[in-house]
N, C-alpha and C. Protein backbone atom coordinates (compact mmCIF):
# COMPACT_ATOMS: atom_id res chain seq x y z
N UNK A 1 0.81 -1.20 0.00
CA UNK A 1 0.00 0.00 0.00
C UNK A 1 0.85 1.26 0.00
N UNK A 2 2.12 1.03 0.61
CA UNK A 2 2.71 2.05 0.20
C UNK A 2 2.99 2.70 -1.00
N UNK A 3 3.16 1.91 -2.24
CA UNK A 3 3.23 2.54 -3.40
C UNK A 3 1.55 3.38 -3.70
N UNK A 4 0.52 2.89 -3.12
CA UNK A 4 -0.50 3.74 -3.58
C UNK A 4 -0.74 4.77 -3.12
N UNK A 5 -0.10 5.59 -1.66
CA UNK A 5 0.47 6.10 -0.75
C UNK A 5 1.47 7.34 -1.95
N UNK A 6 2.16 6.54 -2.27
CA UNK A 6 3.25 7.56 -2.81
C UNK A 6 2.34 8.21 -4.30
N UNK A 7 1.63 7.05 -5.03
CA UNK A 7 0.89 7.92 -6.18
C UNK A 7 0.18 8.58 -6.16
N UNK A 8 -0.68 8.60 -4.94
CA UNK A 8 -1.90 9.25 -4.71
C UNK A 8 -0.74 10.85 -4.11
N UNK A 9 0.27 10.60 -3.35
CA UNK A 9 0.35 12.04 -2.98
C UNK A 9 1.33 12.84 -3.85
N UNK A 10 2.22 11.87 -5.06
CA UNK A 10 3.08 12.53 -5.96
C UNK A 10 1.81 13.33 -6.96
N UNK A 11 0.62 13.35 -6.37
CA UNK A 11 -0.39 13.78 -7.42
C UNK A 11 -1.35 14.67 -6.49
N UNK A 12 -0.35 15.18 -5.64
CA UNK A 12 -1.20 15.85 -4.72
C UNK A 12 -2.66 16.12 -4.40
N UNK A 13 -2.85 14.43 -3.88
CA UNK A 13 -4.58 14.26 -4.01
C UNK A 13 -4.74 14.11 -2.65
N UNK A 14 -5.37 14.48 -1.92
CA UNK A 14 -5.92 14.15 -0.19
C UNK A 14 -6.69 12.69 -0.69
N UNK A 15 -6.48 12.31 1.17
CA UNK A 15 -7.34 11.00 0.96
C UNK A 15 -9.00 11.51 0.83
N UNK A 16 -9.67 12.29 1.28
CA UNK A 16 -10.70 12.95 1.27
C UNK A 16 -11.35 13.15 -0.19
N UNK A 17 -10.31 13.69 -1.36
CA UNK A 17 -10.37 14.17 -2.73
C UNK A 17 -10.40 13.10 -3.26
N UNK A 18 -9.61 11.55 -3.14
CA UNK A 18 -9.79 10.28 -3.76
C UNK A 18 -10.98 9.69 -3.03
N UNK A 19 -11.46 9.39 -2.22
CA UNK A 19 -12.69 9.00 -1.76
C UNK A 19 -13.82 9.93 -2.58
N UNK A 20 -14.23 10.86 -2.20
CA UNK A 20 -14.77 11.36 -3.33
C UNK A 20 -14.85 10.95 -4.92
N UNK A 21 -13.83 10.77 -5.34
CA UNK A 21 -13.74 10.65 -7.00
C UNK A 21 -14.53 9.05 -7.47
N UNK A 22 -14.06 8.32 -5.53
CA UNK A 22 -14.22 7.12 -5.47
C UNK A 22 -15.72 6.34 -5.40
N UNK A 23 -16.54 7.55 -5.06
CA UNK A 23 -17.41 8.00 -4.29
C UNK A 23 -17.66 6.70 -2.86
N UNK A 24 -16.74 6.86 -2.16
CA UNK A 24 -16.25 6.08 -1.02
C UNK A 24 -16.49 7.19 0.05
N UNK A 25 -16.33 6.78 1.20
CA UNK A 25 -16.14 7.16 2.33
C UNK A 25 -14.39 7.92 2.13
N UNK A 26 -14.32 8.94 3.10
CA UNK A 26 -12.63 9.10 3.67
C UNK A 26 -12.15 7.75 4.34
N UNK A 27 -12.93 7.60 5.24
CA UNK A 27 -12.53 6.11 5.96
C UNK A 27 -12.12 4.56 5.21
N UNK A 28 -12.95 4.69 3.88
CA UNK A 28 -12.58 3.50 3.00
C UNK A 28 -10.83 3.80 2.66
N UNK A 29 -10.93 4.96 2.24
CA UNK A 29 -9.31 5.37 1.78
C UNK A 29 -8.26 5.18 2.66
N UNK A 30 -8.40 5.32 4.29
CA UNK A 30 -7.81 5.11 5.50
C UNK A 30 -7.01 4.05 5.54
N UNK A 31 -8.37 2.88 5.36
CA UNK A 31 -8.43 1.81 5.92
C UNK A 31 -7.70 1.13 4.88
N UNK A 32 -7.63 1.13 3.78
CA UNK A 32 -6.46 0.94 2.71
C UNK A 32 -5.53 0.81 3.01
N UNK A 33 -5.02 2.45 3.07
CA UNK A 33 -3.72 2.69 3.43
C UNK A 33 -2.93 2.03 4.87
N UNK A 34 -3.84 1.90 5.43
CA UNK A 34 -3.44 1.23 6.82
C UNK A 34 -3.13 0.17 7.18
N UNK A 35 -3.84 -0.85 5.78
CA UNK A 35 -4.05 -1.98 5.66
C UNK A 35 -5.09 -2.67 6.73
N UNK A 36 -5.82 -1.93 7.06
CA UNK A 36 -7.00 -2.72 7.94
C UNK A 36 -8.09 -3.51 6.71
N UNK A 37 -8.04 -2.64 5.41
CA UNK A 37 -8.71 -3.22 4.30
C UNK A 37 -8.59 -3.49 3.17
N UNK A 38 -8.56 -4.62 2.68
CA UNK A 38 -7.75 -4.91 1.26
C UNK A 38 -8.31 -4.50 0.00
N UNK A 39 -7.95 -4.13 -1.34
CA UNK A 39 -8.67 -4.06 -2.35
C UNK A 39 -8.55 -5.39 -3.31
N UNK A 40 -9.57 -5.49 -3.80
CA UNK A 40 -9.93 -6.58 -4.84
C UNK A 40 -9.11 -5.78 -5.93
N UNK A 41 -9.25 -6.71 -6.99
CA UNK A 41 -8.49 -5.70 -8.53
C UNK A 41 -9.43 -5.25 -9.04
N UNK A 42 -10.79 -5.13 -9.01
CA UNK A 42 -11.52 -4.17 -9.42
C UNK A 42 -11.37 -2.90 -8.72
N UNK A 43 -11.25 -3.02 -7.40
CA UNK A 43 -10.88 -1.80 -6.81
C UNK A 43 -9.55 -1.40 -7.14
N UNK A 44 -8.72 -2.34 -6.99
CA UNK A 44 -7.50 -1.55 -7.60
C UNK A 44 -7.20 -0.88 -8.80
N UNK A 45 -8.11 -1.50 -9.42
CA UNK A 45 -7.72 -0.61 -11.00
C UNK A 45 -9.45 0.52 -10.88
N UNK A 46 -10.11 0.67 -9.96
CA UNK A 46 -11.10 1.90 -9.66
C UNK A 46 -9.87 2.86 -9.03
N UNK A 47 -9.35 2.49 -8.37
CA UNK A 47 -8.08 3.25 -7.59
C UNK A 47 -7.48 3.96 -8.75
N UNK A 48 -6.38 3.08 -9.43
CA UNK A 48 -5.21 3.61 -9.97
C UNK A 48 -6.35 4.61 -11.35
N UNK A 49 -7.69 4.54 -12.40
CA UNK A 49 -7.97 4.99 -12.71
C UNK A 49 -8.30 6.53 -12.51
N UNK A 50 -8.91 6.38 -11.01
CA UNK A 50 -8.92 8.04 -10.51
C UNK A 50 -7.54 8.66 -10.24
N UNK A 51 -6.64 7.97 -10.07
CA UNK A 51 -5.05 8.67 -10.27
C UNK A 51 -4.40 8.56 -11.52
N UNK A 52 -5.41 7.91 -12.68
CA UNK A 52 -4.81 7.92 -14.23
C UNK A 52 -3.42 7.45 -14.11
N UNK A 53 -3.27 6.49 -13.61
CA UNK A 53 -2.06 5.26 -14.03
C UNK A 53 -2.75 3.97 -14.23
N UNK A 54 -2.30 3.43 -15.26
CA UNK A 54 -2.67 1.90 -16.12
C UNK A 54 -1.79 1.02 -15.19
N UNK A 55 -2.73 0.07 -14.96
CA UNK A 55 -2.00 -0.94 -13.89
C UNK A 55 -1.13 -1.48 -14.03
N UNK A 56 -0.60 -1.55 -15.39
CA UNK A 56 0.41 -2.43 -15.82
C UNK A 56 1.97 -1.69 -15.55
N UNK A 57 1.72 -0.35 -15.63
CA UNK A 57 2.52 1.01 -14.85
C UNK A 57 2.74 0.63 -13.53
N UNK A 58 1.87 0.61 -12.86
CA UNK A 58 1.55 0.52 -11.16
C UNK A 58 2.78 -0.79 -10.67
N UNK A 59 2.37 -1.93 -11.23
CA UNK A 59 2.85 -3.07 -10.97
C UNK A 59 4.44 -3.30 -11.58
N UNK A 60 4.84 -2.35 -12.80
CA UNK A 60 6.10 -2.72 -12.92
C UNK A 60 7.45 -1.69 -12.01
């Protein structure tokens, strides 16, 4: 989760501004990052889409 950590803020997005886009809770975004909650790959690529990186980017 750290790399989603670093994309989300090299793109100066609050967790607040990606929940939104996400239309999630702030707390869904939290709990991510914290790892209290995992994402499926649909969520992950709902993720990396609202930060416009192609997963295949993300993962290499």
């Amino acid at each position: 989760m750290k790399k989603l950590i670093e994309l989300r803020e090299s793109q100066n997005v609050t967790q607040v501004e990606l929940a939104r886009l996400l239309n999630k809770p702030q707390s869904y975004v939290s709990k991510v990052e914290i790892l209290e909650r995992r994402l499926d790959v649909i969520e992950l690529i709902d993720w990396l889409s609202v930060l416009k990186t192609n997963i295949a980017e993300f993962i290499s």
